[in-house]
PDB file of N, CA and C in Angstrom:
ATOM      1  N   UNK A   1      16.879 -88.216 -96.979  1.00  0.00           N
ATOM      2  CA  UNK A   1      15.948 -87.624 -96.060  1.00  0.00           C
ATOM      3  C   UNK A   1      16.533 -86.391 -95.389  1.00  0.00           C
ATOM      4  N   UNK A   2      17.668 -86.445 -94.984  1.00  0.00           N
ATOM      5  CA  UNK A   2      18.596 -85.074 -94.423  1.00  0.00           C
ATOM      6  C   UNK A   2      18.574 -84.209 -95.141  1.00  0.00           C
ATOM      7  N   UNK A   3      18.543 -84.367 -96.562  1.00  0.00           N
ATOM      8  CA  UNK A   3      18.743 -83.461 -97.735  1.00  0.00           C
ATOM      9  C   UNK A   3      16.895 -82.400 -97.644  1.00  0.00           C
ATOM     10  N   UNK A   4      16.190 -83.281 -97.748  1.00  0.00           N
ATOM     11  CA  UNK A   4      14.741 -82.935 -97.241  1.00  0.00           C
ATOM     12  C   UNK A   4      14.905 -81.789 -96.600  1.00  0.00           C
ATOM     13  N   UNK A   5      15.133 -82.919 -95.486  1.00  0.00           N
ATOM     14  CA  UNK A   5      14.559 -81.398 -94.241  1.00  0.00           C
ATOM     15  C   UNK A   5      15.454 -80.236 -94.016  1.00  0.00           C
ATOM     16  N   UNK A   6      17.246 -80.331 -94.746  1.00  0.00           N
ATOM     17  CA  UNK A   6      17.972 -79.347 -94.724  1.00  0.00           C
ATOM     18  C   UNK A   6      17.548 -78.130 -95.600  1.00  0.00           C
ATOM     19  N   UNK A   7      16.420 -78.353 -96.325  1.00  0.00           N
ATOM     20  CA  UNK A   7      16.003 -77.622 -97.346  1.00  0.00           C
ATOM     21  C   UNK A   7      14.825 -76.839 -96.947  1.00  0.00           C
ATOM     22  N   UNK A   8      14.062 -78.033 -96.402  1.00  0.00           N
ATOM     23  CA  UNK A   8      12.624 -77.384 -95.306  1.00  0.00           C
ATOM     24  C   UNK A   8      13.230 -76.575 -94.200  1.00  0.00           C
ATOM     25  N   UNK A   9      14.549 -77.004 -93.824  1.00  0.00           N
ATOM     26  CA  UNK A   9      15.042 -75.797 -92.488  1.00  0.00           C
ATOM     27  C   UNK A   9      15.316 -74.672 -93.570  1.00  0.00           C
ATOM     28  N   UNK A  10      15.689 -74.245 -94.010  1.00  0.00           N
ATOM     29  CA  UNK A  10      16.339 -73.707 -95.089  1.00  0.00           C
ATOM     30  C   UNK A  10      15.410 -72.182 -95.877  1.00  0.00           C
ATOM     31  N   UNK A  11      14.315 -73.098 -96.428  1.00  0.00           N
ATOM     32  CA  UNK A  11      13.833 -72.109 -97.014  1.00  0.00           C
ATOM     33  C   UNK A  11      12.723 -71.337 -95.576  1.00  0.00           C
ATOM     34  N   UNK A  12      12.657 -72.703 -94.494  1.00  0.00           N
ATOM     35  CA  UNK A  12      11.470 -71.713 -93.483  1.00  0.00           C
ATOM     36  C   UNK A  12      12.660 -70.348 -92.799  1.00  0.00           C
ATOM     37  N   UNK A  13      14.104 -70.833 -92.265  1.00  0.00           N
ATOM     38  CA  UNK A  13      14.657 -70.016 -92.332  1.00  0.00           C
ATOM     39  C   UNK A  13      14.743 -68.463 -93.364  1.00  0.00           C
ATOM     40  N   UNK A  14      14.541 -68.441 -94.696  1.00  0.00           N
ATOM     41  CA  UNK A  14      14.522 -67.715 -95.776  1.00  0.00           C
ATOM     42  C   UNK A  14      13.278 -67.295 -95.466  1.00  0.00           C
ATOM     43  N   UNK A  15      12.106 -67.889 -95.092  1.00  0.00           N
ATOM     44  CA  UNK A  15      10.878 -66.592 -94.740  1.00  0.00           C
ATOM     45  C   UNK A  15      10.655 -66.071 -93.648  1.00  0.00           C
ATOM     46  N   UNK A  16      11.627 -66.468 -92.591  1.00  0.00           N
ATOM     47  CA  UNK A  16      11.405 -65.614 -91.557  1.00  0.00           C
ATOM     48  C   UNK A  16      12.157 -64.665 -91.461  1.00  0.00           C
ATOM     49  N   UNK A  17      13.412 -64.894 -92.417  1.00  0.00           N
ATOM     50  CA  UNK A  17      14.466 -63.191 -92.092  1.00  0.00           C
ATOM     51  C   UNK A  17      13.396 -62.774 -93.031  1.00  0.00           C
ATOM     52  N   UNK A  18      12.839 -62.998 -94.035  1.00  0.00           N
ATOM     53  CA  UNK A  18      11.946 -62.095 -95.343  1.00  0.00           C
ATOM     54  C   UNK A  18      11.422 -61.118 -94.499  1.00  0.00           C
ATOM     55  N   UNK A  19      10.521 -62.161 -93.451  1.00  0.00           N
ATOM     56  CA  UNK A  19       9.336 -61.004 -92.927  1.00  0.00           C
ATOM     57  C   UNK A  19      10.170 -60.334 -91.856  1.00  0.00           C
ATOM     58  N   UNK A  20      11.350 -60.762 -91.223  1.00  0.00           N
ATOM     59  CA  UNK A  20      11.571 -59.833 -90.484  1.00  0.00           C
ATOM     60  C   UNK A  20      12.224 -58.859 -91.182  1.00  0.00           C
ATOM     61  N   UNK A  21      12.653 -58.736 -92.199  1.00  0.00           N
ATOM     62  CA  UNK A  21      13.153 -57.408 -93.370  1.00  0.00           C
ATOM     63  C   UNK A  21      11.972 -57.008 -93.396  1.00  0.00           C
ATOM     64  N   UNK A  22      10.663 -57.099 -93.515  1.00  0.00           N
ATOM     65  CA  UNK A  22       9.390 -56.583 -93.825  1.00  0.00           C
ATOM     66  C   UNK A  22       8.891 -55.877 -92.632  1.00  0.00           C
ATOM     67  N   UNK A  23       9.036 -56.667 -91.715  1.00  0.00           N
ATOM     68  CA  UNK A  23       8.574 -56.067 -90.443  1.00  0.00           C
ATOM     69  C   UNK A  23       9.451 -54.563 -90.240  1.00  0.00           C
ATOM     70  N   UNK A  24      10.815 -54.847 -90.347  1.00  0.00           N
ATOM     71  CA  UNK A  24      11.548 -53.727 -89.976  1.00  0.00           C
ATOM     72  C   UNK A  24      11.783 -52.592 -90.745  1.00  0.00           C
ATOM     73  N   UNK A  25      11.633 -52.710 -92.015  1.00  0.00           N
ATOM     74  CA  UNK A  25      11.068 -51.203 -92.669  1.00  0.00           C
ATOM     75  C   UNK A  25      10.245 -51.308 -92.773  1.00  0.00           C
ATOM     76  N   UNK A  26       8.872 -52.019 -91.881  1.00  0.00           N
ATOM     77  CA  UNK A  26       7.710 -50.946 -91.622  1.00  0.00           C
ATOM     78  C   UNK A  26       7.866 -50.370 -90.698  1.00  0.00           C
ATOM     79  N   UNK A  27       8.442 -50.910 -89.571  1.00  0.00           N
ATOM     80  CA  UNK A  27       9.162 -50.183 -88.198  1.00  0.00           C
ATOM     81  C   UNK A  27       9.659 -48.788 -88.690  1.00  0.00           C
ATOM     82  N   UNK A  28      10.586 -48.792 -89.444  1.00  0.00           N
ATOM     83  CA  UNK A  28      11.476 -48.049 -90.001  1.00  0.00           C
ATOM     84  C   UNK A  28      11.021 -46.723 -90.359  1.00  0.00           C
ATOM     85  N   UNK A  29       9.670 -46.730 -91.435  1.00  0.00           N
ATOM     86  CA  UNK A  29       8.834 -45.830 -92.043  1.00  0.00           C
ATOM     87  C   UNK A  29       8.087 -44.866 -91.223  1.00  0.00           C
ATOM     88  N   UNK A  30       7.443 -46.158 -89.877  1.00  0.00           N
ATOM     89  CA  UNK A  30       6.691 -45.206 -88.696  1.00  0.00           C
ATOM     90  C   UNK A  30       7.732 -44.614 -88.445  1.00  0.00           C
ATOM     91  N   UNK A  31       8.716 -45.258 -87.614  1.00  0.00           N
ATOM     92  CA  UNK A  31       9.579 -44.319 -87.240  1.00  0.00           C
ATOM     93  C   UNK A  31       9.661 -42.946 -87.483  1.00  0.00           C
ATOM     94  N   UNK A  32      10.243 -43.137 -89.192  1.00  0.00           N
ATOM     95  CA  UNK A  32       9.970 -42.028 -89.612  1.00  0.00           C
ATOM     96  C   UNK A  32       9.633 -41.136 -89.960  1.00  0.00           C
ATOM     97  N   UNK A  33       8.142 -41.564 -90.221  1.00  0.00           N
ATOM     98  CA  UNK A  33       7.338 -40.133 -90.325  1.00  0.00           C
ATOM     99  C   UNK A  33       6.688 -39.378 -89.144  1.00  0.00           C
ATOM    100  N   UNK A  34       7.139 -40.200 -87.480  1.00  0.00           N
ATOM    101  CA  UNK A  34       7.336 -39.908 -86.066  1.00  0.00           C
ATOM    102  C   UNK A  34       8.131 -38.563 -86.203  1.00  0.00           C
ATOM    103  N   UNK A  35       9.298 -39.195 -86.841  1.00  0.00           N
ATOM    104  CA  UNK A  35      10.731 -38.542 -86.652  1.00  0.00           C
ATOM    105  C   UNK A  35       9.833 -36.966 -87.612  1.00  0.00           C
ATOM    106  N   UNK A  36       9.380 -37.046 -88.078  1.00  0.00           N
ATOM    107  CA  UNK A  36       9.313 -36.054 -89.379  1.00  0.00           C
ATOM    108  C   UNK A  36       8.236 -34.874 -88.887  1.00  0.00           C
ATOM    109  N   UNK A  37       6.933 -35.730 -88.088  1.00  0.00           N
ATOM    110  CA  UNK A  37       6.231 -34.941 -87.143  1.00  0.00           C
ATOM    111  C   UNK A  37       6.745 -33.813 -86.277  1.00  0.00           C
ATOM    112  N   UNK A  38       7.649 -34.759 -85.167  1.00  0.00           N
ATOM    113  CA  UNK A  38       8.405 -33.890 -84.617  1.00  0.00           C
ATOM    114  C   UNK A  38       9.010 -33.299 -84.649  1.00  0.00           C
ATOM    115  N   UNK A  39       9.701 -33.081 -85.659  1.00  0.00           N
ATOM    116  CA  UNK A  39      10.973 -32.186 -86.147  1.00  0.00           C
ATOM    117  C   UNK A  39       9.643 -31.304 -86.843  1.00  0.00           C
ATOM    118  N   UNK A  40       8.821 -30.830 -87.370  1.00  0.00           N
ATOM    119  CA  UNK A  40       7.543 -30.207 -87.664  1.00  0.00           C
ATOM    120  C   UNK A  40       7.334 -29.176 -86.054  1.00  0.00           C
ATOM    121  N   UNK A  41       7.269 -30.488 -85.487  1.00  0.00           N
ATOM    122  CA  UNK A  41       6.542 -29.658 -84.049  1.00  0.00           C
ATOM    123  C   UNK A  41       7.596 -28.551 -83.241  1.00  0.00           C
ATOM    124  N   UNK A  42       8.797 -29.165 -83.505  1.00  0.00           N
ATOM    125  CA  UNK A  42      10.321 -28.232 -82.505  1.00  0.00           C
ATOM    126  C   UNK A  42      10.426 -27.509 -83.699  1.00  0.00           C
ATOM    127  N   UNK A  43      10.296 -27.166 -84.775  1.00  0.00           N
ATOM    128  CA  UNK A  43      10.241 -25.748 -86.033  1.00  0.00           C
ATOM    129  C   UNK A  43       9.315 -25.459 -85.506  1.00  0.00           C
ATOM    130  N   UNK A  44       7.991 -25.778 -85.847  1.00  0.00           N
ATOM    131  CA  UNK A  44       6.980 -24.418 -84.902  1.00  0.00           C
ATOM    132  C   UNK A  44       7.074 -24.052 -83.541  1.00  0.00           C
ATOM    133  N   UNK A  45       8.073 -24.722 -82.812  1.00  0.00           N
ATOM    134  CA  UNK A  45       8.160 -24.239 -81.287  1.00  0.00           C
ATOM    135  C   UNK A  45       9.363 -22.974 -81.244  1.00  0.00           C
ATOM    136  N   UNK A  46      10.233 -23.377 -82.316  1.00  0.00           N
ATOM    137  CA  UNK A  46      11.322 -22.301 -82.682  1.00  0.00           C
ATOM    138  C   UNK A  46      10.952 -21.244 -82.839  1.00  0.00           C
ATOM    139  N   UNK A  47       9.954 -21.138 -84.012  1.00  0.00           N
ATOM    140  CA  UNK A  47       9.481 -20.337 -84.139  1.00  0.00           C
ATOM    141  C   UNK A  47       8.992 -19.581 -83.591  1.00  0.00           C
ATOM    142  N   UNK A  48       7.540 -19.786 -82.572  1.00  0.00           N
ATOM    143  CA  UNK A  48       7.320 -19.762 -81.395  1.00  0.00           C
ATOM    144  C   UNK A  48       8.113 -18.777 -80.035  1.00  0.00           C
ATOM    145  N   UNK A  49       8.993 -19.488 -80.033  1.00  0.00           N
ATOM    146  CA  UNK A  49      10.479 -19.062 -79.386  1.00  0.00           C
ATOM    147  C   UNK A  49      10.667 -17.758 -79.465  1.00  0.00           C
ATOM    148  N   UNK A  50      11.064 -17.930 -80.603  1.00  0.00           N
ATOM    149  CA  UNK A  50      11.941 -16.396 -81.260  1.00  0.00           C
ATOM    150  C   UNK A  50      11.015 -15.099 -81.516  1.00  0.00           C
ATOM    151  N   UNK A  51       9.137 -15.349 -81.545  1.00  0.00           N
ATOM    152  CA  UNK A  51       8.496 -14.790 -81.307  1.00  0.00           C
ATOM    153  C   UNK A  51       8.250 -13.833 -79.943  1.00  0.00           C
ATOM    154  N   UNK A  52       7.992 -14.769 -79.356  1.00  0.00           N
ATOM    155  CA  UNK A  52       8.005 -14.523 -77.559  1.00  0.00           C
ATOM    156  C   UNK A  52       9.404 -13.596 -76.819  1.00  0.00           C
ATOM    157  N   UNK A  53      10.648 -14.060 -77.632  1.00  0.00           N
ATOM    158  CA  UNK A  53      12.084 -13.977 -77.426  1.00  0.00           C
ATOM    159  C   UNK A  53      11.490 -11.913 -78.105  1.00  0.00           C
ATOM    160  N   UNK A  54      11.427 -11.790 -78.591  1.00  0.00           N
ATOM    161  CA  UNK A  54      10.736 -10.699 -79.556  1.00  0.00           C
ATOM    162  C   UNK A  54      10.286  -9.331 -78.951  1.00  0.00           C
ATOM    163  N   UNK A  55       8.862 -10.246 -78.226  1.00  0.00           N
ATOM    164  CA  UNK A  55       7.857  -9.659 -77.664  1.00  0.00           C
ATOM    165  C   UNK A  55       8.562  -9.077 -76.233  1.00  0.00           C
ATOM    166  N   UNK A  56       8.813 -10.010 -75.647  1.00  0.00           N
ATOM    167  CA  UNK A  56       9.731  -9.922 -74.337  1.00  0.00           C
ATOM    168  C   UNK A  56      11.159  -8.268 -74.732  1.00  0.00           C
ATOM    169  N   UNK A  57      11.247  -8.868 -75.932  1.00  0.00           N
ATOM    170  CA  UNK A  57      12.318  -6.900 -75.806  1.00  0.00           C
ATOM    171  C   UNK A  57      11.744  -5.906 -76.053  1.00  0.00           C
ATOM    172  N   UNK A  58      10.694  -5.766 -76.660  1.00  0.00           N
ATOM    173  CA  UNK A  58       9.625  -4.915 -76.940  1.00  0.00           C
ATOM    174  C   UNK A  58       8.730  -4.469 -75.158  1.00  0.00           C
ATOM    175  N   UNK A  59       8.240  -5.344 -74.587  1.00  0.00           N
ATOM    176  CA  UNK A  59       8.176  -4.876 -73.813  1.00  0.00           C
ATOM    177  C   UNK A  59       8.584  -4.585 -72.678  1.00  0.00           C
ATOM    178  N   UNK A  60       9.845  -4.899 -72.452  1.00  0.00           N
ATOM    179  CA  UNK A  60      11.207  -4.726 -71.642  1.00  0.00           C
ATOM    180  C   UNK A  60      11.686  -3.436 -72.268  1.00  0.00           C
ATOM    181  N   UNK A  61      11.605  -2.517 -73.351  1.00  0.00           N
ATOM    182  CA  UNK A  61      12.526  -1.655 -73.840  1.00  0.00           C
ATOM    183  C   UNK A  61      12.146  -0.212 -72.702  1.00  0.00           C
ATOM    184  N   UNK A  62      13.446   0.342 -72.306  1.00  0.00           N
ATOM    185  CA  UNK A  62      13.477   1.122 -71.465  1.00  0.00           C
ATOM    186  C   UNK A  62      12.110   2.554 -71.570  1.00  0.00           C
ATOM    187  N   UNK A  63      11.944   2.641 -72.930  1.00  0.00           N
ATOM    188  CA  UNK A  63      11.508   3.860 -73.156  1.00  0.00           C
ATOM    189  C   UNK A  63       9.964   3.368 -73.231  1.00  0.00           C
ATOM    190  N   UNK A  64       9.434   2.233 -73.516  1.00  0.00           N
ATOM    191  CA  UNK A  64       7.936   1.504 -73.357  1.00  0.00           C
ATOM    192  C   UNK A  64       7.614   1.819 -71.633  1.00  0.00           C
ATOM    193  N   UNK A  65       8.657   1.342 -71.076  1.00  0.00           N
ATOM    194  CA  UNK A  65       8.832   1.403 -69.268  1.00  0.00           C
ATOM    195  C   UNK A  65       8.321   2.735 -68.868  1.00  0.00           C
ATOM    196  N   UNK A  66       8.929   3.619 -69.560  1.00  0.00           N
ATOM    197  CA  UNK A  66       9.085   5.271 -68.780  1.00  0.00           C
ATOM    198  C   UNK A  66       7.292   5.287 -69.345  1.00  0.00           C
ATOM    199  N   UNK A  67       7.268   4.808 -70.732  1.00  0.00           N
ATOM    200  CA  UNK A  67       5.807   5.507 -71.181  1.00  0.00           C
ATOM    201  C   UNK A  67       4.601   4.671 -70.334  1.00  0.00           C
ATOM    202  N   UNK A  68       4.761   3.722 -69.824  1.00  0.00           N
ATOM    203  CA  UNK A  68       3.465   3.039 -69.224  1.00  0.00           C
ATOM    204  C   UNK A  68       3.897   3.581 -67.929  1.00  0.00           C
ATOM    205  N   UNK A  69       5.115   3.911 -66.865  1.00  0.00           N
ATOM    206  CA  UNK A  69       4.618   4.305 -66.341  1.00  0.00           C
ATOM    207  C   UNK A  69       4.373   5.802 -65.815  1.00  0.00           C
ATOM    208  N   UNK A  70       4.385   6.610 -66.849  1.00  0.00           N
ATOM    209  CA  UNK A  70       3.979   7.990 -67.054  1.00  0.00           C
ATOM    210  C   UNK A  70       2.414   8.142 -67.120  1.00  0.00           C
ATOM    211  N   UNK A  71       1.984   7.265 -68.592  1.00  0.00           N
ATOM    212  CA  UNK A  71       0.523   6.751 -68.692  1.00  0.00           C
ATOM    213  C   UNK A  71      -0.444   6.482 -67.630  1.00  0.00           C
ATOM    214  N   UNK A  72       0.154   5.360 -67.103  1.00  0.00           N
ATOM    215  CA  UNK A  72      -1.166   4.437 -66.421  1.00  0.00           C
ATOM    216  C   UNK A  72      -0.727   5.051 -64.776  1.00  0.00           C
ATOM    217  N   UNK A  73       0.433   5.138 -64.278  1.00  0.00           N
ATOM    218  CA  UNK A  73       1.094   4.981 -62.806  1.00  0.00           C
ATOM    219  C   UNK A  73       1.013   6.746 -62.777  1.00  0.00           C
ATOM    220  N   UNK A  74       1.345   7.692 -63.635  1.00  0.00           N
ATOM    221  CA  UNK A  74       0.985   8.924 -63.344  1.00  0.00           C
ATOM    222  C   UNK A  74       2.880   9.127 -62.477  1.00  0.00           C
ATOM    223  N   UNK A  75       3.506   8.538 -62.764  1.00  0.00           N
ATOM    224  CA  UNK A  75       5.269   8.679 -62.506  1.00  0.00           C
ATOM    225  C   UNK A  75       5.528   9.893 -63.065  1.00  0.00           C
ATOM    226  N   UNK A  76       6.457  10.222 -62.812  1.00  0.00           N
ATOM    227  CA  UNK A  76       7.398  11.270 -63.489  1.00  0.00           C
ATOM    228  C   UNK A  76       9.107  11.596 -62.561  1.00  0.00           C
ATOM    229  N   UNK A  77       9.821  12.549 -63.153  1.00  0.00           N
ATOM    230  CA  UNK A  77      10.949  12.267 -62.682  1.00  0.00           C
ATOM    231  C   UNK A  77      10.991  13.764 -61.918  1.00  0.00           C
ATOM    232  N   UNK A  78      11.549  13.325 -60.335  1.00  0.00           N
ATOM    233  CA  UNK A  78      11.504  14.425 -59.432  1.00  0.00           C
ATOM    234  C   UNK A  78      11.908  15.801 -60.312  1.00  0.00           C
ATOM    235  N   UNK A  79      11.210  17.199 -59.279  1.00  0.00           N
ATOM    236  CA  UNK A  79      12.402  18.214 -59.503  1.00  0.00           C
ATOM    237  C   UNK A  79      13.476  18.436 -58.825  1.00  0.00           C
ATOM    238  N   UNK A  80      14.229  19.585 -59.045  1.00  0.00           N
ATOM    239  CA  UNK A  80      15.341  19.639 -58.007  1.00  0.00           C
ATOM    240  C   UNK A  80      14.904  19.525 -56.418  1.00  0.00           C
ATOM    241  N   UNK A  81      13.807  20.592 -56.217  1.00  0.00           N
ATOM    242  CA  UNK A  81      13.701  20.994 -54.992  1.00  0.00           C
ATOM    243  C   UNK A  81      13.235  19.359 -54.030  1.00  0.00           C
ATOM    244  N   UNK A  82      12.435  18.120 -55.359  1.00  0.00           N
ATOM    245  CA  UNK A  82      11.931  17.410 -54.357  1.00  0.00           C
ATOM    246  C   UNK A  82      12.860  16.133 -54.330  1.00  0.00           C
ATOM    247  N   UNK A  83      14.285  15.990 -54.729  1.00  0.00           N
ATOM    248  CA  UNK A  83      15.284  15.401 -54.646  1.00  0.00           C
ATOM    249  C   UNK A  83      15.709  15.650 -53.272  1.00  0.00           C
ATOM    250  N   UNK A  84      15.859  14.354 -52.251  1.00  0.00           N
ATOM    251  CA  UNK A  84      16.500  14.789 -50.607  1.00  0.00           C
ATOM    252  C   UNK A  84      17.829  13.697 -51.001  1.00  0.00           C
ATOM    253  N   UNK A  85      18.914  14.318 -50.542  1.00  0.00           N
ATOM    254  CA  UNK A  85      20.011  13.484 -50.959  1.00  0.00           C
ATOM    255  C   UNK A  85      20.454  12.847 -48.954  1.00  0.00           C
ATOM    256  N   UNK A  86      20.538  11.580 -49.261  1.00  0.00           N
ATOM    257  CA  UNK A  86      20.646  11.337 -47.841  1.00  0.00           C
ATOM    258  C   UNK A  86      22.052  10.662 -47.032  1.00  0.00           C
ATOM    259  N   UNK A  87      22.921  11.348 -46.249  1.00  0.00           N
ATOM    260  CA  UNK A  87      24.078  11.018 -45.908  1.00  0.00           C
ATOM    261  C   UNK A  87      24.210   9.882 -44.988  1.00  0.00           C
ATOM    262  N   UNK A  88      25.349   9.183 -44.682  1.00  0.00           N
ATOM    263  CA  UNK A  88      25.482   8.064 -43.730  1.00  0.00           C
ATOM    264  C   UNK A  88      25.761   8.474 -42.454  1.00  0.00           C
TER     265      UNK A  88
END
């Protein structure tokens, strides 16, 4: 009779690691195609990035500066006479 039920412990033991091997590479798979999304999403944010990173020197470049505000602000750079140099 021991022999029995060492066998019934035995094989119910043998289907529960089964399914928990089953369970855990399905775990495994979401995981990973989580993992695979996101690494998708931080490449297009890089991308993204280095765009903006881009744009930002373009319109930071000294000589864009002088031309918008020559353009739109009507700036320009003194003459001599309207240069006042001012002492302490």
């Amino acid at each position: 009779m021991s022999l029995r039920l060492a066998l019934v412990v035995l094989v119910a033991a043998n289907l529960l690691s089964a399914l928990a091997v089953v369970y855990a590479r399905h775990e495994n798979r979401q995981l990973f195609v989580q993992l695979t999304r996101l690494e998708k999403a931080r490449d297009e944010l890089d991308i993204e990035f280095g765009r903006l990173q881009l744009e930002q020197a373009t319109w930071a470049e000294s000589n864009r500066i002088d031309q918008v505000a020559r353009d739109r602000l009507g700036m320009k750079f003194p003459e001599g006479p309207e240069i006042v140099v001012v002492r302490p």
